[in-house]
Protein backbone atom coordinates (compact mmCIF):
# COMPACT_ATOMS: atom_id res chain seq x y z
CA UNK A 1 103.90 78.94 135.23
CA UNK A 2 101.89 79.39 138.64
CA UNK A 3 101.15 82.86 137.32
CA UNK A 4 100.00 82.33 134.10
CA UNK A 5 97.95 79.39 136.03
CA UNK A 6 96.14 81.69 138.21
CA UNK A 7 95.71 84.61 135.41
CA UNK A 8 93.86 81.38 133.26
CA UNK A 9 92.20 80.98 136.83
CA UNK A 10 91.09 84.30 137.31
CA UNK A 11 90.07 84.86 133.89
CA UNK A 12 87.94 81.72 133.78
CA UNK A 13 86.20 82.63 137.34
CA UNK A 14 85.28 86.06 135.81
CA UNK A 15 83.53 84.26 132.59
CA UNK A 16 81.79 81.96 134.78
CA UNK A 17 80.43 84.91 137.28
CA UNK A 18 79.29 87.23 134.47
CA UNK A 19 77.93 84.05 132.28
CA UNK A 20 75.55 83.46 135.36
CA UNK A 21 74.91 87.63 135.71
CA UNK A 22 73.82 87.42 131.88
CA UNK A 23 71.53 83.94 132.42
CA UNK A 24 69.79 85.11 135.44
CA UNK A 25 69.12 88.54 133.51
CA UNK A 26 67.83 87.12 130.11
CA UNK A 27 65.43 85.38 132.40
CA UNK A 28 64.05 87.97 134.15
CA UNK A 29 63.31 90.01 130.59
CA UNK A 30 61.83 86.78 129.09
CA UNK A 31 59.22 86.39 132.34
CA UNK A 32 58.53 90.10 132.26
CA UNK A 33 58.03 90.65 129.12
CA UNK A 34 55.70 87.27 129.00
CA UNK A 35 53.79 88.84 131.83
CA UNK A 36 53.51 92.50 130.38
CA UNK A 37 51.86 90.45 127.12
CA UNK A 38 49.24 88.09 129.09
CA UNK A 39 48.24 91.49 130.83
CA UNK A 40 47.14 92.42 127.17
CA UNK A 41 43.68 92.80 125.58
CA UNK A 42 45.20 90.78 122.40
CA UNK A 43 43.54 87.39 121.68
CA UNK A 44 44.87 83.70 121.90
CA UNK A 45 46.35 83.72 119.03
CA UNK A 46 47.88 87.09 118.75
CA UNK A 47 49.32 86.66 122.46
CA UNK A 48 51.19 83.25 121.86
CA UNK A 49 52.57 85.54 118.85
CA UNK A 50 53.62 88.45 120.20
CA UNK A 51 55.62 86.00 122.64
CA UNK A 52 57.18 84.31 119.92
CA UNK A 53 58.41 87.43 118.17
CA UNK A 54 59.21 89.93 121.54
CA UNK A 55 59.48 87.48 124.32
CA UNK A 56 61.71 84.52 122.69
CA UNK A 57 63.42 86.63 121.02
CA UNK A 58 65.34 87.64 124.14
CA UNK A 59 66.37 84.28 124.48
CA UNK A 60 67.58 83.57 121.04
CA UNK A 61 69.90 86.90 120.95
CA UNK A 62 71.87 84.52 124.09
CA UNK A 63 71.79 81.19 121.69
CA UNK A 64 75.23 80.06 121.45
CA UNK A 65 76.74 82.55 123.02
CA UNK A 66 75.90 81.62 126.99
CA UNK A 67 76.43 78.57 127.91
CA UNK A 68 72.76 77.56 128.64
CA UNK A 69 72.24 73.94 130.17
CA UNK A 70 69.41 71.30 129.37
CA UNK A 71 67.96 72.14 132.86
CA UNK A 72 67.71 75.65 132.64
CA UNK A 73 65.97 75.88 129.56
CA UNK A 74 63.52 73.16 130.21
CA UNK A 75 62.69 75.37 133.75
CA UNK A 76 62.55 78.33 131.98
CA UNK A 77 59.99 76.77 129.30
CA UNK A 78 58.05 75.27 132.52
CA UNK A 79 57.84 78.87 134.03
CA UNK A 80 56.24 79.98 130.70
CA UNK A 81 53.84 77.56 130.75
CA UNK A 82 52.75 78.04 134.37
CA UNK A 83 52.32 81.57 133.46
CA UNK A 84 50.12 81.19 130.01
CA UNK A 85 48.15 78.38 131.36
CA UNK A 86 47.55 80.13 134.63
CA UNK A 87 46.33 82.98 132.55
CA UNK A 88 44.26 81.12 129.77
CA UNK A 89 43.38 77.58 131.34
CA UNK A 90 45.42 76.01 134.02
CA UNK A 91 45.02 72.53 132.48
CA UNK A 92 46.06 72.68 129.08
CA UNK A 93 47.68 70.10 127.19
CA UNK A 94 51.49 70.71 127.52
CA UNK A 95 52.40 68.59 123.97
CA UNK A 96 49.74 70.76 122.44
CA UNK A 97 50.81 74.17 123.47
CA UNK A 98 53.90 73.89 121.47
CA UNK A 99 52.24 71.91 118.49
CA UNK A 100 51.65 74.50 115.24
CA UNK A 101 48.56 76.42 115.08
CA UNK A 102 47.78 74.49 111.67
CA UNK A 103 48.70 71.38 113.58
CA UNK A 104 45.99 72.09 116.12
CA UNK A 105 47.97 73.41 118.69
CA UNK A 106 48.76 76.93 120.10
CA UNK A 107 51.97 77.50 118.35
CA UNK A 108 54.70 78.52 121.29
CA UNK A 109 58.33 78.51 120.62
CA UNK A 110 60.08 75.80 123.23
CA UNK A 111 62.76 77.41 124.74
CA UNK A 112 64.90 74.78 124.60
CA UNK A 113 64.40 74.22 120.91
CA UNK A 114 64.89 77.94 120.12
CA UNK A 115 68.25 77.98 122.03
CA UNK A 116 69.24 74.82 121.14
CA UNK A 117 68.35 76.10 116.83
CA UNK A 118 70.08 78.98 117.50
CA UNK A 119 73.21 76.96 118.37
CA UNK A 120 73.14 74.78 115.98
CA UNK A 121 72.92 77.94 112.99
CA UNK A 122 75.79 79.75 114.49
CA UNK A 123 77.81 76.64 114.81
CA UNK A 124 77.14 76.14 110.79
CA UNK A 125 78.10 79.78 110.72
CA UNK A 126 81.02 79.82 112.48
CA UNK A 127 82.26 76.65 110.36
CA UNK A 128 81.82 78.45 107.40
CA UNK A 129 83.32 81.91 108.23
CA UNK A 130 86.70 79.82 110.11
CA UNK A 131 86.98 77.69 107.05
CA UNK A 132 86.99 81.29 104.73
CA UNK A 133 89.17 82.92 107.23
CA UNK A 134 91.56 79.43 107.23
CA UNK A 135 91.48 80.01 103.10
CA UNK A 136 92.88 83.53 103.37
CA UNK A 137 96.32 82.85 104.54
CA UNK A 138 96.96 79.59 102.01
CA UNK A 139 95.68 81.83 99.23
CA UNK A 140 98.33 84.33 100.10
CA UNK A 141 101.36 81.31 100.13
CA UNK A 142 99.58 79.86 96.92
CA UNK A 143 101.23 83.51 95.26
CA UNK A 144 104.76 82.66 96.97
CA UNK A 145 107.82 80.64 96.97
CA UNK A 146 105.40 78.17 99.31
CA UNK A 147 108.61 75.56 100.17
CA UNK A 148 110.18 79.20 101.25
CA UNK A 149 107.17 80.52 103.06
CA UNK A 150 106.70 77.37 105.22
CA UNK A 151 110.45 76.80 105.94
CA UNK A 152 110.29 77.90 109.35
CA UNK A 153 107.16 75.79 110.63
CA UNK A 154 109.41 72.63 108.88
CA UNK A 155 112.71 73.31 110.46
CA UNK A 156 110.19 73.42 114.02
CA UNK A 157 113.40 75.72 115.72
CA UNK A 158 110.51 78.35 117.03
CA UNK A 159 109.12 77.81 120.63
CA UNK A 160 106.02 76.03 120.95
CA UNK A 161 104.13 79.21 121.87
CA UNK A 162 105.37 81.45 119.59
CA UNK A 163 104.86 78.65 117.02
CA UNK A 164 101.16 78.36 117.92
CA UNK A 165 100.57 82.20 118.18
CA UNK A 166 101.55 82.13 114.52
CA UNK A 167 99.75 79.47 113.31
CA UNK A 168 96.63 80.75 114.83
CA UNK A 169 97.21 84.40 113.37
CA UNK A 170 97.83 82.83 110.13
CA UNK A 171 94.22 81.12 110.29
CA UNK A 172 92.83 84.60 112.16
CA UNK A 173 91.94 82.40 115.32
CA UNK A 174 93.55 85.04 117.56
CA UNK A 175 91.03 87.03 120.11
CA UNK A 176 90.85 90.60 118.26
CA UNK A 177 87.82 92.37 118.85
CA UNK A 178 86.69 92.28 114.89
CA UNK A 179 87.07 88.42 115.62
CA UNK A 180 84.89 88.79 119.28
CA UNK A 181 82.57 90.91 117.12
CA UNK A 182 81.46 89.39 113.79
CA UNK A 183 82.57 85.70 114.08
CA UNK A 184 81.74 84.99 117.53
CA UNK A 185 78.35 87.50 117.70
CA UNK A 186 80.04 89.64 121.15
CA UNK A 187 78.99 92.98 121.99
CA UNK A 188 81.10 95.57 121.23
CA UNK A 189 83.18 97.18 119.27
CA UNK A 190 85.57 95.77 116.08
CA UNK A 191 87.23 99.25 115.93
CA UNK A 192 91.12 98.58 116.70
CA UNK A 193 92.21 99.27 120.57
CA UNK A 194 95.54 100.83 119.42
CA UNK A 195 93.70 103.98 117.55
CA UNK A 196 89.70 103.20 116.83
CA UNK A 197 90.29 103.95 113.20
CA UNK A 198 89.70 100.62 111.16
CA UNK A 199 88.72 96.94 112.60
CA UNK A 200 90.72 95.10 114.58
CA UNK A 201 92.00 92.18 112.67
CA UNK A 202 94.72 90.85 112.78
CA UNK A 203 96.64 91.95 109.56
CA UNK A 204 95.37 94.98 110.67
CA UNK A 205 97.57 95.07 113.65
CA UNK A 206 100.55 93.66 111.99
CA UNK A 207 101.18 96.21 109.08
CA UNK A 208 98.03 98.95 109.54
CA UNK A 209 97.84 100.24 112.49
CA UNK A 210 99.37 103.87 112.56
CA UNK A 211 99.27 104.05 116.35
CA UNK A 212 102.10 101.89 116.48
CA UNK A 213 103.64 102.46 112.83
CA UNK A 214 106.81 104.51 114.57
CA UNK A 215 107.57 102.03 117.56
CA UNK A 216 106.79 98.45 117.23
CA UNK A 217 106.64 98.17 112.78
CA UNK A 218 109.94 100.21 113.29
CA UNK A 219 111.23 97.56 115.86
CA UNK A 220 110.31 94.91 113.65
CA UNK A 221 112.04 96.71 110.35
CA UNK A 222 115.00 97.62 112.09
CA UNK A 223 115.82 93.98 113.54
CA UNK A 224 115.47 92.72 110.40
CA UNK A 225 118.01 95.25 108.87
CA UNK A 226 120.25 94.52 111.58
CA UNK A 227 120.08 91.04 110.58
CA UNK A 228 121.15 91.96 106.82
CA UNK A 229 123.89 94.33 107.69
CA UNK A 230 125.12 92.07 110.12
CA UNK A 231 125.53 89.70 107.53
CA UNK A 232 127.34 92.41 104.79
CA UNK A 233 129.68 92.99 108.01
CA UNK A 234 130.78 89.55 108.21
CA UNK A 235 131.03 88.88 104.22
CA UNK A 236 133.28 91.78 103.70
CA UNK A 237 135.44 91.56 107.10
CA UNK A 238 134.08 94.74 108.80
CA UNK A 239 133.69 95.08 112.58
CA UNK A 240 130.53 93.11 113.93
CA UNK A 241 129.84 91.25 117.11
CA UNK A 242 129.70 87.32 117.20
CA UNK A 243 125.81 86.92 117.23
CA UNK A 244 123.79 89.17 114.87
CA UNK A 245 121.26 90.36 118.11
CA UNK A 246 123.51 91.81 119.66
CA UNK A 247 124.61 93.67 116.31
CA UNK A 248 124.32 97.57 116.12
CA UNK A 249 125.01 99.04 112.90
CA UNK A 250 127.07 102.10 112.71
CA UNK A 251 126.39 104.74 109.81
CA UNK A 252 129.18 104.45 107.82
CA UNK A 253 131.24 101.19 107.99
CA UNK A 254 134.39 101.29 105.22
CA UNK A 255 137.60 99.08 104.37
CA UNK A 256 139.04 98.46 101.56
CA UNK A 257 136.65 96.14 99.89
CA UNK A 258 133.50 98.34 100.22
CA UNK A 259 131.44 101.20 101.98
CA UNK A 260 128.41 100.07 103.81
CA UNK A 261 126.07 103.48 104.61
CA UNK A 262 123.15 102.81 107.47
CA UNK A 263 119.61 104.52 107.07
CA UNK A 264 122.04 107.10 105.49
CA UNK A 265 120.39 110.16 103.85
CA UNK A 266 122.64 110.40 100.52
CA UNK A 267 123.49 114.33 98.94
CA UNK A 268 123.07 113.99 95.33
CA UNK A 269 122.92 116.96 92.67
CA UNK A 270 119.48 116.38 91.92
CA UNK A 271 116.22 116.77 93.64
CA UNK A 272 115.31 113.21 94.58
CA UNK A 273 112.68 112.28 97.22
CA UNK A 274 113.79 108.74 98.21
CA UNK A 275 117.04 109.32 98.68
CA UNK A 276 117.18 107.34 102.49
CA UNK A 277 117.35 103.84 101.70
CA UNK A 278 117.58 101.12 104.73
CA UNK A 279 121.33 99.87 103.41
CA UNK A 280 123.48 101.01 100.75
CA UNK A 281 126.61 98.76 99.71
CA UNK A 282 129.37 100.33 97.37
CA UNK A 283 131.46 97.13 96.80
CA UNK A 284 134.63 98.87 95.74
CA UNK A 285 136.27 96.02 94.08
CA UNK A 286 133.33 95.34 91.59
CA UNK A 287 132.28 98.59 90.86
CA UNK A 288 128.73 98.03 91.91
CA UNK A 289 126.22 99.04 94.23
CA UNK A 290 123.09 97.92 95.83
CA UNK A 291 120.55 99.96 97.27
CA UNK A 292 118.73 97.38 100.07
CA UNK A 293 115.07 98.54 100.44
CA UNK A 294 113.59 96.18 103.64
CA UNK A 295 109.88 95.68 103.92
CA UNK A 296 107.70 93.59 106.06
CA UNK A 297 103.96 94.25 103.62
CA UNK A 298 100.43 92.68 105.28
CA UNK A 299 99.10 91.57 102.10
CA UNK A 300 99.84 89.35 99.52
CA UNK A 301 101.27 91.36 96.36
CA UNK A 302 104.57 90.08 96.89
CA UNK A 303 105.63 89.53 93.54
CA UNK A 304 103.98 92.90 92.49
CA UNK A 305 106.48 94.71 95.42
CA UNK A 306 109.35 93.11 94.03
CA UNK A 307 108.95 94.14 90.88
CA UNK A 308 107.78 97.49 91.37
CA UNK A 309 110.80 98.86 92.92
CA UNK A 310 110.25 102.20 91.67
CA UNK A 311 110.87 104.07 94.85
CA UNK A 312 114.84 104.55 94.71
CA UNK A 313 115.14 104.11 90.84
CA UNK A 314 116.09 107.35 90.72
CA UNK A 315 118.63 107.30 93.46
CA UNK A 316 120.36 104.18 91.45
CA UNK A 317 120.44 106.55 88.44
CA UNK A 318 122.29 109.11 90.73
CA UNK A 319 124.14 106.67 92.27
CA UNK A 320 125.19 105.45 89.01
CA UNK A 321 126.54 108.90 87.49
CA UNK A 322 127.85 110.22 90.96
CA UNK A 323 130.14 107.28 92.04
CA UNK A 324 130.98 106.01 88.65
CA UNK A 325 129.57 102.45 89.67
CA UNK A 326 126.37 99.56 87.83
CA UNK A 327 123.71 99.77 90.57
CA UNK A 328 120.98 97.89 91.52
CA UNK A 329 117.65 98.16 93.80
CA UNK A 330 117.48 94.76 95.61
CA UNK A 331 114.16 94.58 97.82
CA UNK A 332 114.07 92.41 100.85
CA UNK A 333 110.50 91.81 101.00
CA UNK A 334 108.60 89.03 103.57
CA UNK A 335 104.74 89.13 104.63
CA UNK A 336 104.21 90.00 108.12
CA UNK A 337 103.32 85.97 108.98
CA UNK A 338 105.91 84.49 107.23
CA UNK A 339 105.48 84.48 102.87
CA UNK A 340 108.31 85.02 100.73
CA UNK A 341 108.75 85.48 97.18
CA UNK A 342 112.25 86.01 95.81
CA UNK A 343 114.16 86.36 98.79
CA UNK A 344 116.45 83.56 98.79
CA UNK A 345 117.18 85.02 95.10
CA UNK A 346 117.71 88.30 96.15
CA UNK A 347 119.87 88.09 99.22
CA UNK A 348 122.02 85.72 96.86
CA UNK A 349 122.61 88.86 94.75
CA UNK A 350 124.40 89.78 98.30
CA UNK A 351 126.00 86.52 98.88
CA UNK A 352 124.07 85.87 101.73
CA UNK A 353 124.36 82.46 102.73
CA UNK A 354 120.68 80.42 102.42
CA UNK A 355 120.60 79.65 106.27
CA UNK A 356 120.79 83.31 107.24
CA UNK A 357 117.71 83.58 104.85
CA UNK A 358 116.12 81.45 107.40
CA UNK A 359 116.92 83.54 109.72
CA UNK A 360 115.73 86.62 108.05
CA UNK A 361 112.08 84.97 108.00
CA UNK A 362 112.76 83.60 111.67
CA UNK A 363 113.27 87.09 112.23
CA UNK A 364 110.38 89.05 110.56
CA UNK A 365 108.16 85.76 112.36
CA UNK A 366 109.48 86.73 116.26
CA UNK A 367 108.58 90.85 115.49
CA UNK A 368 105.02 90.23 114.60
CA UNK A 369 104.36 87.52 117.47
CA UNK A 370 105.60 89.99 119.49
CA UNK A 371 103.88 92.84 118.09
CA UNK A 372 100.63 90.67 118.46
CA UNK A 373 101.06 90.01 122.17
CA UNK A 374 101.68 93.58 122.81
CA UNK A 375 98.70 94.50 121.28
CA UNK A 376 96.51 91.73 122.24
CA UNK A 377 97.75 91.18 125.19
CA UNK A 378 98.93 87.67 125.09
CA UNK A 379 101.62 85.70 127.19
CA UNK A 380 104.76 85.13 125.68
């Protein structure tokens, strides 16, 4: 805890330092460029423009993005004023400099306003992109089994953090840089850190990233396989440890009730591409087998996935003729945050009792929260 204190510390200190670094250099461009202007042969009016549209400007790039106080922006518009009324008549009227040239004044841009505009726009902004980007997830439940997909966050089992991390990935609050970039106006780059080939959000780094396709989308996969043949090991009385984590699945697990086969590749007489599926179950007893194809998708076509199991529809044909059995594709399918569709119905097909279903959500849940603070680099 004292760690993660000082870290927040340390992290806070550095903002501060290079928040003050920024201020005191957007105010050295704003005077200089003011001064470079009044140095001009343009008129009155042109002058006062040119400040408005080169000198300001400066200043309203930093609008809601540094933390500018009421005091620094009022002595910043006082130094502006000291320098045009020094150069074009040291007693102006101060209400009337800022006053609209159809108004009868001179038409400068307040500081303070422009900042304080600025703030105000991006904080409409902001509202409006985070309510969009809070949309995106619910739209994706709204095509699920949505008492399925938010079983976990109901049952509250998860750890506070991990629960949060979720939450806030689900509603695309977490720091990536496409996030830093286009909602919060940073400078910078949205390209991914991982590989620099798309932007960085955050259903990017959960299913699209191929710089970490093999390791930590495999890690995720395989734990949730583990789970499910964990759970075929203990429904048909085959060797398996008491707790599924601490499961490891052997290639070929057989009794007299059934053949299990683990990320097996299967010889068949054909030519048939797919022919590696996750877990393959010859129950001897029925005469049937099931072809388990695992997937943990990004987006929401659920439904479409489930029914489109085309991949190993071949295999279950060769299946079929080779070991005289019916077969069946069942797909184990659950979005990288959390949405389900027809599991519960499909890992009934397996006699899988409902609570491990829970589990193979819970499951799917912990690999992405920990694939996010890998990548993001979050404390777990």
């Amino acid at each position: 805890m004292a760690n993660r204190w000082k870290i927040w510390a340390m992290g806070s200190i550095n903002t501060w330092v290079s928040d003050i670094k920024m201020k005191e250099k957007t105010r050295k461009e704003y005077k200089r460029r003011i001064k470079l202007l009044l140095r001009s042969k343009l008129n009155g009016g042109n002058v006062i423009r040119a400040i408005n549209t080169w000198a300001v400007t400066v200043l309203r790039y930093s609008g809601g993005i540094l933390n500018w106080t009421q005091e620094e922006l009022q002595n910043m518009d006082r130094m502006a004023r000291k320098l045009i009324n020094r150069t074009l008549h040291p007693r102006a009227n101060v209400a009337r400099l800022y006053l609209q040239r159809n108004e009868g004044g001179r038409g400068l841009q307040s500081t303070e306003e422009t900042i304080k505009t600025e703030e105000h726009v991006l904080k409409k902004e902001r509202r409006r992109k985070e309510k969009a980007l809070h949309r995106q997830y619910a739209k994706i439940a709204d095509k699920t089994d949505i008492k399925r997909t938010y079983k976990w966050i109901k049952n509250g089992y998860m750890k506070k953090e991990t629960e949060g991390l979720i939450t806030a990935a689900q509603d695309q609050a977490l720091p990536t840089r496409w996030r830093k970039v286009k909602i919060e106006k940073q400078s910078g780059k949205s390209l991914c850190r991982m590989g620099n080939e798309r932007d960085e959000t955050t259903f990017h780094i959960l299913s699209e990233c191929s710089k970490i396709a093999q390791t930590e989308y495999k890690k995720r996969h395989d734990k949730l396989a583990q789970l499910v043949h964990w759970n075929l090991c203990k429904r048909y009385g085959l060797q398996h440890e008491r707790n599924w984590y601490d499961h490891t699945a052997e290639k070929v697990l057989e009794n007299e009730k059934v053949k299990i086969l683990w990320d097996f590749s299967i010889q068949t007489d054909h030519v048939i591409q797919a022919r590696r599926p996750d877990i393959v179950v010859k129950d001897k007893e029925m005469n049937h087998t099931w072809i388990i194809d695992i997937a943990v998708p990004g987006d929401a076509r659920i439904e479409e996935k489930e029914e489109k199991i085309e991949k190993y529809q071949d295999l279950a044909r060769e299946l079929s003729w080779l070991w005289m059995t019916s077969t069946n594709v069942v797909p184990v399918i659950i979005v990288t945050l959390g949405a389900v569709g027809r599991l519960e119905e499909f890992l009934k097909m397996l006699e899988v009792d409902e609570k491990e279903v829970d589990r193979v959500q819970f499951s799917a849940l912990l690999g992405s929260a920990r694939i996010l603070r890998k990548v993001l680099d979050i404390p777990g």
